[in-house]
Structures are given as structure tokens and as C-alpha cells.
C-alpha atoms as a PDB file:
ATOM      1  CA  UNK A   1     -33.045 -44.219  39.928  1.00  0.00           C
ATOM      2  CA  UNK A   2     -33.139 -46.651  37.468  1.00  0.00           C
ATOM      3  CA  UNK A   3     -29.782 -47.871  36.641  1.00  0.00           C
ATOM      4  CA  UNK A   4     -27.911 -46.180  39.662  1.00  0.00           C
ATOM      5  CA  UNK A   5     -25.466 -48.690  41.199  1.00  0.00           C
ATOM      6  CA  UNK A   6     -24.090 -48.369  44.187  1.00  0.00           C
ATOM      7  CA  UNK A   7     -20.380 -48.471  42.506  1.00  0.00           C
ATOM      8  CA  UNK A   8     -21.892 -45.233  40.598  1.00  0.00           C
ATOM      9  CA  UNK A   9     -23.031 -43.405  43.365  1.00  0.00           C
ATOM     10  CA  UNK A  10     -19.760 -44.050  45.207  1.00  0.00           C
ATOM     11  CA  UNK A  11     -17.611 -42.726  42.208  1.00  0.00           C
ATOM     12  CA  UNK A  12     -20.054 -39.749  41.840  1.00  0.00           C
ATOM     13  CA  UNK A  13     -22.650 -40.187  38.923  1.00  0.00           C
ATOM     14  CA  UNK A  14     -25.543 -37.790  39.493  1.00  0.00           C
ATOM     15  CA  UNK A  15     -29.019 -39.175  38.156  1.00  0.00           C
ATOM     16  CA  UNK A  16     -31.568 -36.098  39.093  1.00  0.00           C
ATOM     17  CA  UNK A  17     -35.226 -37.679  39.836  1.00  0.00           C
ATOM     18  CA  UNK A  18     -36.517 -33.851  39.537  1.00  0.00           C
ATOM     19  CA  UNK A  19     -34.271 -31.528  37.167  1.00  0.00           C
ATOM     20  CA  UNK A  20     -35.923 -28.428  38.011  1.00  0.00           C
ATOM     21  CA  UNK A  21     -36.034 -29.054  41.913  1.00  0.00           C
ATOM     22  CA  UNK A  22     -32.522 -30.106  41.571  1.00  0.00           C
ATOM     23  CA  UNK A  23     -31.442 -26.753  39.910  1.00  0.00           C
ATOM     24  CA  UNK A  24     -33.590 -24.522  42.177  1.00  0.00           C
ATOM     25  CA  UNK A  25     -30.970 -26.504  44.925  1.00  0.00           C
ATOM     26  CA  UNK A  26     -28.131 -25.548  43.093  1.00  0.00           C
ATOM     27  CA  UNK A  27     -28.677 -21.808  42.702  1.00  0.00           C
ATOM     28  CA  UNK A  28     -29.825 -21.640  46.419  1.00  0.00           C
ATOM     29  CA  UNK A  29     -26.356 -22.870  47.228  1.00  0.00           C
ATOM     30  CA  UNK A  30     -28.225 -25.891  48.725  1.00  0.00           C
ATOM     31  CA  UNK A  31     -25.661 -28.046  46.749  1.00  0.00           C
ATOM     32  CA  UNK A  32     -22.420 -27.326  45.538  1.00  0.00           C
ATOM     33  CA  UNK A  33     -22.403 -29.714  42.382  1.00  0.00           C
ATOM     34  CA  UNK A  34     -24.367 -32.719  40.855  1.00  0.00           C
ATOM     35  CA  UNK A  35     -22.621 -36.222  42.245  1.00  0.00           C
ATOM     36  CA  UNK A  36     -19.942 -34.831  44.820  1.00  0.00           C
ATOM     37  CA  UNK A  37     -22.088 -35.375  47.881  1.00  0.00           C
ATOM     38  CA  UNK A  38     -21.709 -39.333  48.304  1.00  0.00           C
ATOM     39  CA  UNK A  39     -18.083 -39.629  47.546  1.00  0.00           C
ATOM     40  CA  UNK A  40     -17.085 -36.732  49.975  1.00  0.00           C
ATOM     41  CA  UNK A  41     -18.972 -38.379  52.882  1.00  0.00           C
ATOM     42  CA  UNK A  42     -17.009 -41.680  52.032  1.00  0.00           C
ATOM     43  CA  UNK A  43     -13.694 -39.963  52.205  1.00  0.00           C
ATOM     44  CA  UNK A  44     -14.675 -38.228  55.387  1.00  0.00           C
ATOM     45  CA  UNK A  45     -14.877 -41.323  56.842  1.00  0.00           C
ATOM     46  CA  UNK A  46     -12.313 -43.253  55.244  1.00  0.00           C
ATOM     47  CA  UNK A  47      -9.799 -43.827  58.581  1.00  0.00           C
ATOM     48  CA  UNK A  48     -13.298 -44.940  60.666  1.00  0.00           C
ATOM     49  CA  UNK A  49     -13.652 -47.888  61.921  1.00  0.00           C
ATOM     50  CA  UNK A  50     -17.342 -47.807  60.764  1.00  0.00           C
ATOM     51  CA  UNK A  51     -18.146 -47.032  57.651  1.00  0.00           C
ATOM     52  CA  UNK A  52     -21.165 -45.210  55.708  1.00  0.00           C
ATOM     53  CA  UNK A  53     -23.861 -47.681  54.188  1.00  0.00           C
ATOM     54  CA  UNK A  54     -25.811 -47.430  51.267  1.00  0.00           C
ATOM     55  CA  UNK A  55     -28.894 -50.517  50.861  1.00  0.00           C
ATOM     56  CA  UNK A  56     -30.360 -50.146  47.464  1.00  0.00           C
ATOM     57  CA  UNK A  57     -33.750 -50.502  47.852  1.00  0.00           C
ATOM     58  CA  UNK A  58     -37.135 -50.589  46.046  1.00  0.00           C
ATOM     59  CA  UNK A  59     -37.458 -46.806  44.556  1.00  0.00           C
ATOM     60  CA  UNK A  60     -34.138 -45.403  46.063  1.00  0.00           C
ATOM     61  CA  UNK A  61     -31.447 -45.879  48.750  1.00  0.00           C
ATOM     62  CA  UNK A  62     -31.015 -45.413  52.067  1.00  0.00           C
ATOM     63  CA  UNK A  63     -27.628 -43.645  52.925  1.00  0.00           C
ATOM     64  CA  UNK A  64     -26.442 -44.876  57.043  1.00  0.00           C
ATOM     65  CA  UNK A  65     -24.226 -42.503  58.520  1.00  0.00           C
ATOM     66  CA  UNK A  66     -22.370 -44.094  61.731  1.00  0.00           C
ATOM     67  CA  UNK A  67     -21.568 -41.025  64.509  1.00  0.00           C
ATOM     68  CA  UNK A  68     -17.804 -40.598  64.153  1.00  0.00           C
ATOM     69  CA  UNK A  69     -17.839 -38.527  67.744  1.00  0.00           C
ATOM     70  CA  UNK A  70     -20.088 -41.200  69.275  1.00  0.00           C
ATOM     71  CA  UNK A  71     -17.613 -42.884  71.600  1.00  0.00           C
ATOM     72  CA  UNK A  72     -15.461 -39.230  71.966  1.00  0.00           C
ATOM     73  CA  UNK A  73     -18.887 -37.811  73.371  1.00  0.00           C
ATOM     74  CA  UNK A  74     -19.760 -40.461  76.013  1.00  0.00           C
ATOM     75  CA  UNK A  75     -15.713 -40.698  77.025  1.00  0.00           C
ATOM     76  CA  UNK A  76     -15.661 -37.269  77.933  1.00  0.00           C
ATOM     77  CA  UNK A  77     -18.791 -36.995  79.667  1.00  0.00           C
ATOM     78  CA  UNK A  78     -17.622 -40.090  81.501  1.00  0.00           C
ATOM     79  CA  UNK A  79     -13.954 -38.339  82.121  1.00  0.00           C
ATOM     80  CA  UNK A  80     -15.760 -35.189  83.192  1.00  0.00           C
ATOM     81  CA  UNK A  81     -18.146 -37.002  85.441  1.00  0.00           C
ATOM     82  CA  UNK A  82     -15.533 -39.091  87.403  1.00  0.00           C
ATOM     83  CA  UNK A  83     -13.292 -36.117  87.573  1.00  0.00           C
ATOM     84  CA  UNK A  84     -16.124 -34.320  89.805  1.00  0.00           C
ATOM     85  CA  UNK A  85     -16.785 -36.762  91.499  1.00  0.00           C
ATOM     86  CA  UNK A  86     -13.696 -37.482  92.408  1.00  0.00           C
ATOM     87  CA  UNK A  87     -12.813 -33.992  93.383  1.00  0.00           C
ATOM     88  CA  UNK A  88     -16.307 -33.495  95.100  1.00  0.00           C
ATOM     89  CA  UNK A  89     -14.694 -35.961  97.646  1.00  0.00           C
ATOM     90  CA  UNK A  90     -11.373 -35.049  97.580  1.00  0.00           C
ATOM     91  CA  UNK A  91     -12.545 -31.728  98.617  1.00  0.00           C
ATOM     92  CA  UNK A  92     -15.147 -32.893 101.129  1.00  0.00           C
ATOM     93  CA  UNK A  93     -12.452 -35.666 103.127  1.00  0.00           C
ATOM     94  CA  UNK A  94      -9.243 -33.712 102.642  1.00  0.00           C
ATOM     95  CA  UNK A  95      -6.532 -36.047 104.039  1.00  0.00           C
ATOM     96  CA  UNK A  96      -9.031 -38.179 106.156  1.00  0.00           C
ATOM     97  CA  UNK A  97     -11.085 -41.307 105.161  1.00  0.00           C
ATOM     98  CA  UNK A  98     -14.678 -42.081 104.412  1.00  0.00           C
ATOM     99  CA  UNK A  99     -16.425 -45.083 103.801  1.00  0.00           C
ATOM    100  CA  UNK A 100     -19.454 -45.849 101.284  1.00  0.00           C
ATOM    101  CA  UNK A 101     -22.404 -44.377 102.998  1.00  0.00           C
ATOM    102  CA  UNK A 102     -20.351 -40.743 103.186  1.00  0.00           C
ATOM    103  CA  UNK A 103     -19.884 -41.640  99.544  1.00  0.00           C
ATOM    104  CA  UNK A 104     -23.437 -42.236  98.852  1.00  0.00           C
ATOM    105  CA  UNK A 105     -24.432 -39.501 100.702  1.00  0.00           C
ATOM    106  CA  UNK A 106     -22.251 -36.882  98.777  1.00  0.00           C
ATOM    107  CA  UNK A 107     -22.507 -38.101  95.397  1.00  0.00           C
ATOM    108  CA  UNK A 108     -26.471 -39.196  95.701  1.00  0.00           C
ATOM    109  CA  UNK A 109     -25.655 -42.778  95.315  1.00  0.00           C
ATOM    110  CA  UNK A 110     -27.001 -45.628  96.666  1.00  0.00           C
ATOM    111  CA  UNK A 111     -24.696 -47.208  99.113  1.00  0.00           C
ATOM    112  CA  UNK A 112     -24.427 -50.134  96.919  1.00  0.00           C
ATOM    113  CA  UNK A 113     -24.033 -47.740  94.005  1.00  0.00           C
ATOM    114  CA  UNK A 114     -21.072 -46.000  96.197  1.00  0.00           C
ATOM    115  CA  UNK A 115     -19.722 -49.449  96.691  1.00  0.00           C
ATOM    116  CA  UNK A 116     -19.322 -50.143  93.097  1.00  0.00           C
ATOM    117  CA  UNK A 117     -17.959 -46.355  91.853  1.00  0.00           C
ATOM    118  CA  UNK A 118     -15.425 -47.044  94.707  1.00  0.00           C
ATOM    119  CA  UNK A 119     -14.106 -50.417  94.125  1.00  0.00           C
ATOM    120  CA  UNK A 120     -13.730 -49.765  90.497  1.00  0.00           C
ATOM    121  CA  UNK A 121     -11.673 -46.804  91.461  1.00  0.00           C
ATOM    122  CA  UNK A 122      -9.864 -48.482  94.221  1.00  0.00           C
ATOM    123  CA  UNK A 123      -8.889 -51.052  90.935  1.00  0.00           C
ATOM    124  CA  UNK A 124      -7.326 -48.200  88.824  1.00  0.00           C
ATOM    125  CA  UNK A 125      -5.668 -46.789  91.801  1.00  0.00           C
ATOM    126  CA  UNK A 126      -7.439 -43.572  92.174  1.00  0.00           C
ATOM    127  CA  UNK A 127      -8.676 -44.205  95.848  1.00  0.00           C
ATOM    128  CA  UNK A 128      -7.219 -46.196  98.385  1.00  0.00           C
ATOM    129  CA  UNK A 129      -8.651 -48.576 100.941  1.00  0.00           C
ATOM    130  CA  UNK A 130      -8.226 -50.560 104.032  1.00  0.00           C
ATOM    131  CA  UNK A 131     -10.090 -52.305 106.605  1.00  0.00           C
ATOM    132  CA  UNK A 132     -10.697 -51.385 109.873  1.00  0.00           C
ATOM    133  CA  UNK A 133     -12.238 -54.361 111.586  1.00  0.00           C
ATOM    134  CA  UNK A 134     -15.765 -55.212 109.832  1.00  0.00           C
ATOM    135  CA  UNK A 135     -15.409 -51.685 107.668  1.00  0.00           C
ATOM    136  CA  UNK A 136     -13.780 -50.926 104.704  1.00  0.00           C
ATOM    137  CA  UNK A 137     -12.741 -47.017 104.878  1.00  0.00           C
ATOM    138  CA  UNK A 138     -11.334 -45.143 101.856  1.00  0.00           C
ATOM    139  CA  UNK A 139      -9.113 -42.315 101.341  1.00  0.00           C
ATOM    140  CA  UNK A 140      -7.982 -40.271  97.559  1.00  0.00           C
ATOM    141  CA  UNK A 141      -4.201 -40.171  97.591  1.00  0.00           C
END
């Protein structure tokens, strides 16, 4: 809207484009109140690292949300999908070692793809290994 800063719009001024539409909104209970929406979605993200964005541009704005579970989502599903993994061959070698190709075959990796999951886990300490002559055998403490 003409006139509409983006200082305004942060502090809550409501400029309506379309009064009626606007109050057809209001008593569907689409929207609460003129000019609250935009500063309660900065104060939802006020302790994130990223924050909303608002580019003024020819006939409006554009509002950017960032995803505040974004990294939360793909951790978990990371945590959950080592953690089965990791018990998928806990359970499968209990007490006795294994080497890659086991690996790959259990987890459907390739054995190159088994090499890397278990040398990164071999550096944090989750699974052991050793070499026995040209071989490198693993075991889960």
C-alpha cells in the first residue's frame, strides 16, 4: 500500500487494500485484529538465529519465513536413522565382529558406502576396529 513502510508494518499499522474482504476475514475469525499479524510473527522468532524478511516491492511485499524446526527435523531423522542402524547390527553381530561387506549387506549399502558410515562411527567411538592382516573387522562395544 501506498505509504506502508516496513518500520509500520513491523510496529503494526494495518492499511486494508479491500475493506469489505478484510471485514468478511474478520467475522469469519480468519483474523483476529487489523495489524497484529506481522509483529507477532517477529516476536515468535525473536531468539532465532534467522530472522523473518520483508522486501518491499513494486505493489506489495513479500513476507520470508525461515523454518525454525528445519535443522531439529533433519537432526532427529539423522539421530533416529543411526540409532537403527546401529542397533540393526548390534543385534545381527552380538559380541562378534563384521567387516564392511556384512555391513553393506545388512544396511543396503554399498561397500564403499559401509566403509564410510563405519569409519565415521569408528571416529566418535561408537564401533570399534582392528586389523586382522589385510582386513579391517569391526565390532559395537
Amino acid at each position: 500500500m501506498p505509504g506502508v513502510t516496513h518500520d509500520l508494518m513491523i510496529s503494526g499499522v494495518s492499511v486494508t487494500r479491500n475493506e469489505k474482504l478484510s471485514q468478511v476475514f474478520y467475522r469469519l475469525k480468519i483474523i483476529e485484529a487489523y495489524g497484529t499479524g506481522i509483529p507477532r510473527i517477529f516476536s515468535l522468532y525473536k531468539n532465532c538465529a534467522s530472522q523473518p524478511k520483508i522486501p518491499i516491492v513494486d505493489g506489495g511485499f513479500l513476507l520470508i519465513l525461515p523454518n525454525m524446526n528445519h535443522d531439529k527435523i533433519i537432526d532427529n531423522r539423522n539421530n533416529r536413522l543411526i540409532t537403527d542402524n546401529i542397533q540393526l547390527l548390534k543385534n545381527r553381530f552380538i559380541d562378534s565382529y563384521f567387516d564392511k561387506e556384512d555391513v553393506a549387506e545388512t544396511l543396503g549399502l554399498s561397500p564403499s558406502g559401509a566403509y564410510k558410515f563405519l569409519n565415521k562411527y569408528v571416529e566418535e567411538r561408537v564401533v570399534e576396529s582392528k586389523k586382522e592382516g589385510r582386513k579391517i573387522v569391526y565390532r559395537i562395544p
